[in-house]
C-alpha atoms as a PDB file:
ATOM      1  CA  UNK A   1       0.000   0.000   0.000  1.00  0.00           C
ATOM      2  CA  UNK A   2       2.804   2.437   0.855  1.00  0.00           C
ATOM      3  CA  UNK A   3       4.115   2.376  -2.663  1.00  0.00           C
ATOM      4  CA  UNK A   4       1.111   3.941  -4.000  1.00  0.00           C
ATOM      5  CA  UNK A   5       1.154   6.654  -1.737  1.00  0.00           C
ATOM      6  CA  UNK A   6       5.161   7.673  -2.651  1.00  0.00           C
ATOM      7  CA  UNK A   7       4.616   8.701  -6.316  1.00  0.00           C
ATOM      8  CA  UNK A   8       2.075  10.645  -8.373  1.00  0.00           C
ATOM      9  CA  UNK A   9       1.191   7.678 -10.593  1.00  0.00           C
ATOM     10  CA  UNK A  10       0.776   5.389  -7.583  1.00  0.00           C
ATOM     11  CA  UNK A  11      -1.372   7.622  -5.964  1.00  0.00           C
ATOM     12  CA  UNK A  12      -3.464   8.014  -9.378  1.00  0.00           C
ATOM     13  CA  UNK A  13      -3.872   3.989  -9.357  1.00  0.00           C
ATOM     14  CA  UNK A  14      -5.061   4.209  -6.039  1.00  0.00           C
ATOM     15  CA  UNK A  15      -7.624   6.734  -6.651  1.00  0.00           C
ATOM     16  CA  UNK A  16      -8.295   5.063 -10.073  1.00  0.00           C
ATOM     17  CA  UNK A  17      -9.387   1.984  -8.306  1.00  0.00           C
ATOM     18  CA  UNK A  18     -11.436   3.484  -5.408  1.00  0.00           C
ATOM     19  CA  UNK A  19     -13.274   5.229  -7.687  1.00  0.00           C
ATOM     20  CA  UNK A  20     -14.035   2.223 -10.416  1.00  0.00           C
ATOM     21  CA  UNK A  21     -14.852   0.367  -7.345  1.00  0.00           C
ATOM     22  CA  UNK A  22     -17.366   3.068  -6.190  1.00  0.00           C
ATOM     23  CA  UNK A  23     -19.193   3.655 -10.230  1.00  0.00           C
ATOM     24  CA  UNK A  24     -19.016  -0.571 -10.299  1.00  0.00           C
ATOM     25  CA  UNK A  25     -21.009  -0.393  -6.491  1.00  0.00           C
ATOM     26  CA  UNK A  26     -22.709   2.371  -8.128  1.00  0.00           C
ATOM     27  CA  UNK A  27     -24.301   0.982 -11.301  1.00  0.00           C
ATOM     28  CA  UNK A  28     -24.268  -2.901 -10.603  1.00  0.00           C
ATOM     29  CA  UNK A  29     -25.666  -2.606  -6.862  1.00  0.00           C
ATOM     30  CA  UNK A  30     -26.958   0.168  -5.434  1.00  0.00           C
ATOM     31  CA  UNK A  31     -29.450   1.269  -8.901  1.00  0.00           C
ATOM     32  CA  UNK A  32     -30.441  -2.647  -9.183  1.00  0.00           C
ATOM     33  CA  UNK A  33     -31.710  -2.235  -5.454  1.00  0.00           C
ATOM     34  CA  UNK A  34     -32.966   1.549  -6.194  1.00  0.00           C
ATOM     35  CA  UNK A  35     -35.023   0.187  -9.440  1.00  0.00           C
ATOM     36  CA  UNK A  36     -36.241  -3.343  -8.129  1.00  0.00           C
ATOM     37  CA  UNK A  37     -36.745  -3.033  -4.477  1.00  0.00           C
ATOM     38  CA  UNK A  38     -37.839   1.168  -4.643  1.00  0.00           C
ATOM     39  CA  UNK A  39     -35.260   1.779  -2.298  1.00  0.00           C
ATOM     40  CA  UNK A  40     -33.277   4.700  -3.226  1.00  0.00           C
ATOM     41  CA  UNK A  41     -30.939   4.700  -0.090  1.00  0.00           C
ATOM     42  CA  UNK A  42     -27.659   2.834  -1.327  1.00  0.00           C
ATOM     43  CA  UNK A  43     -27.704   5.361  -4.481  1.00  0.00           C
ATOM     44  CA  UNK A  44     -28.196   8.378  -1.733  1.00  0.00           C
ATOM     45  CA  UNK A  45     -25.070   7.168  -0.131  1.00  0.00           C
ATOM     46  CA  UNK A  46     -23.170   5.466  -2.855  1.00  0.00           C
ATOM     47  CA  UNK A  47     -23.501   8.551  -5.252  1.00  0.00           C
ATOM     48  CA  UNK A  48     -21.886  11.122  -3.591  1.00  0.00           C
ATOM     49  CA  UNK A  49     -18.994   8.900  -2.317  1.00  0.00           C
ATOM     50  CA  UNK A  50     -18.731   8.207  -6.167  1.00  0.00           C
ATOM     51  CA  UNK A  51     -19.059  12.016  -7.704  1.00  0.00           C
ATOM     52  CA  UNK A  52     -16.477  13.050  -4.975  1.00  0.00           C
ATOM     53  CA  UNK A  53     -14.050  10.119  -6.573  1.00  0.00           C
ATOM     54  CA  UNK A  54     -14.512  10.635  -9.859  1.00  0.00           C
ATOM     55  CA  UNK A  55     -14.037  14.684  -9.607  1.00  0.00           C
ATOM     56  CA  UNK A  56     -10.924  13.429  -7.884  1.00  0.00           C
ATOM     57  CA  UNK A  57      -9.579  11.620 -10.340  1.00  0.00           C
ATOM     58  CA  UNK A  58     -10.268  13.786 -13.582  1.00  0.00           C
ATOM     59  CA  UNK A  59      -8.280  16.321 -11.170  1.00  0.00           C
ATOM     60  CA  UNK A  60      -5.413  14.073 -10.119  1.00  0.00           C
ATOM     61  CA  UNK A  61      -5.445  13.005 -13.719  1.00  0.00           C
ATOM     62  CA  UNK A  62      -5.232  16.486 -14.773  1.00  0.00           C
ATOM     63  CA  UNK A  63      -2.559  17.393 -12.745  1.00  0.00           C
ATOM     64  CA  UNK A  64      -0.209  14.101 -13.391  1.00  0.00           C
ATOM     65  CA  UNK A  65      -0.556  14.280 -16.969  1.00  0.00           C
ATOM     66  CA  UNK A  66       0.645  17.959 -16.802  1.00  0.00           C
ATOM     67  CA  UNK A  67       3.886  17.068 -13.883  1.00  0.00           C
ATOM     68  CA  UNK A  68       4.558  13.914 -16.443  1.00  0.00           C
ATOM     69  CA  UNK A  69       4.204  15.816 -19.863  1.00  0.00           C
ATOM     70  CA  UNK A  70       1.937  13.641 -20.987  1.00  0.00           C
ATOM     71  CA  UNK A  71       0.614  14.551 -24.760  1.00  0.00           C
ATOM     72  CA  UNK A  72      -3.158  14.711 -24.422  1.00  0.00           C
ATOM     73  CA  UNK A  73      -3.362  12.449 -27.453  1.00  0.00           C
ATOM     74  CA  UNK A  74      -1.762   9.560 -25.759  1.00  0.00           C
ATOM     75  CA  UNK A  75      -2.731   8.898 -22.301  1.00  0.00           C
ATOM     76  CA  UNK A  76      -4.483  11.634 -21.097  1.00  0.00           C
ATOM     77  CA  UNK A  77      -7.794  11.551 -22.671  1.00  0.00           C
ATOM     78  CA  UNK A  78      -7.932   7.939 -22.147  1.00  0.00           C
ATOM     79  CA  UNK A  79      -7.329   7.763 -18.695  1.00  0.00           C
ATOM     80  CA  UNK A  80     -10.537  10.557 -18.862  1.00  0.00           C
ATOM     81  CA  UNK A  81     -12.551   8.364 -21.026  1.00  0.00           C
ATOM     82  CA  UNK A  82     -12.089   5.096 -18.787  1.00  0.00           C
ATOM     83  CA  UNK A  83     -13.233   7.474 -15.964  1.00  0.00           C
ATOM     84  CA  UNK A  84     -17.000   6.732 -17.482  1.00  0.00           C
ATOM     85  CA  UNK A  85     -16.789   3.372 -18.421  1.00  0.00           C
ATOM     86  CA  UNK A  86     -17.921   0.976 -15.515  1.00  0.00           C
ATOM     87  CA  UNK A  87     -14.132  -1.153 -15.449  1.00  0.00           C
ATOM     88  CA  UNK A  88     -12.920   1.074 -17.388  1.00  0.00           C
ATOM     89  CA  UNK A  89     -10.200   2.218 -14.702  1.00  0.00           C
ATOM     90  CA  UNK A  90      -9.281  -1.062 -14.018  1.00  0.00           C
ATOM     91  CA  UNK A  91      -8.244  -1.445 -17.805  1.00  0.00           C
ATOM     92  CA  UNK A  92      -6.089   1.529 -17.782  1.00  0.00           C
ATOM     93  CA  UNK A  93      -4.545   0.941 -14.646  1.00  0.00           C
ATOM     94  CA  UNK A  94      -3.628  -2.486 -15.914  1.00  0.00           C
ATOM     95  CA  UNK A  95      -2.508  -1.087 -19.698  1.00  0.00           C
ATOM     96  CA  UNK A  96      -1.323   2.441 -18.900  1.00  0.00           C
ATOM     97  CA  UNK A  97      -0.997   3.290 -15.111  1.00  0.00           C
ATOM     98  CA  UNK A  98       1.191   0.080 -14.337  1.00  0.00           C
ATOM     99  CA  UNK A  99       3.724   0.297 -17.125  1.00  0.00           C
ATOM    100  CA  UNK A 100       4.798   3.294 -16.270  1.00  0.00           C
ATOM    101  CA  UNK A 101       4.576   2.771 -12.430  1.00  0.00           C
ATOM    102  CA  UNK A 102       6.865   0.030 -12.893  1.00  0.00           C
ATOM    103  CA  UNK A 103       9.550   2.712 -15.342  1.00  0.00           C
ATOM    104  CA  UNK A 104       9.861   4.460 -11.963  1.00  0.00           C
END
């Protein structure tokens, strides 16, 4: 766990998960349970957990891609567009985020 903490990347993965884990709680748990049971609490708690982790990570993205030099046309838009795809941080944390945590 401590390595993810020490670098800008690492700390990126880590917010990459938490926040894939939150929109897969999101979509795949709490809205079945809002929709089929009328029970709209787990998206009243689940939600805002979520929308503060994914602001967080378009903003940490934001700011690593900018300390890195990324081009926009290589990793930063996709780590953006995974952002809104249910596993779609998972994916670029295995194809993108871990490559280059490793290069460190």
């Amino acid at each position: 766990m401590k390595k993810y903490l020490l670098t800008p990347i690492g700390r990126l993965r880590l917010l990459g998960f938490l926040e894939g884990l939150s929109f897969v709680a999101l979509v795949f748990i709490a809205m079945p349970i809002k929709y089929m049971q009328d029970n709209p609490s787990w998206v009243k708690t689940i939600g805002p957990i979520h929308g503060a982790l994914f602001i967080g990570f378009v903003l940490l993205t934001i700011q690593v891609a900018i300390e890195q030099g990324w081009p926009f046309g290589k990793i930063t838009w996709k780590l953006l567009v995974a952002s809104v795809l249910p596993f779609g941080t998972f994916y670029v944390d295995k194809t993108i985020l871990k490559p280059l945590a490793d290069q460190q």
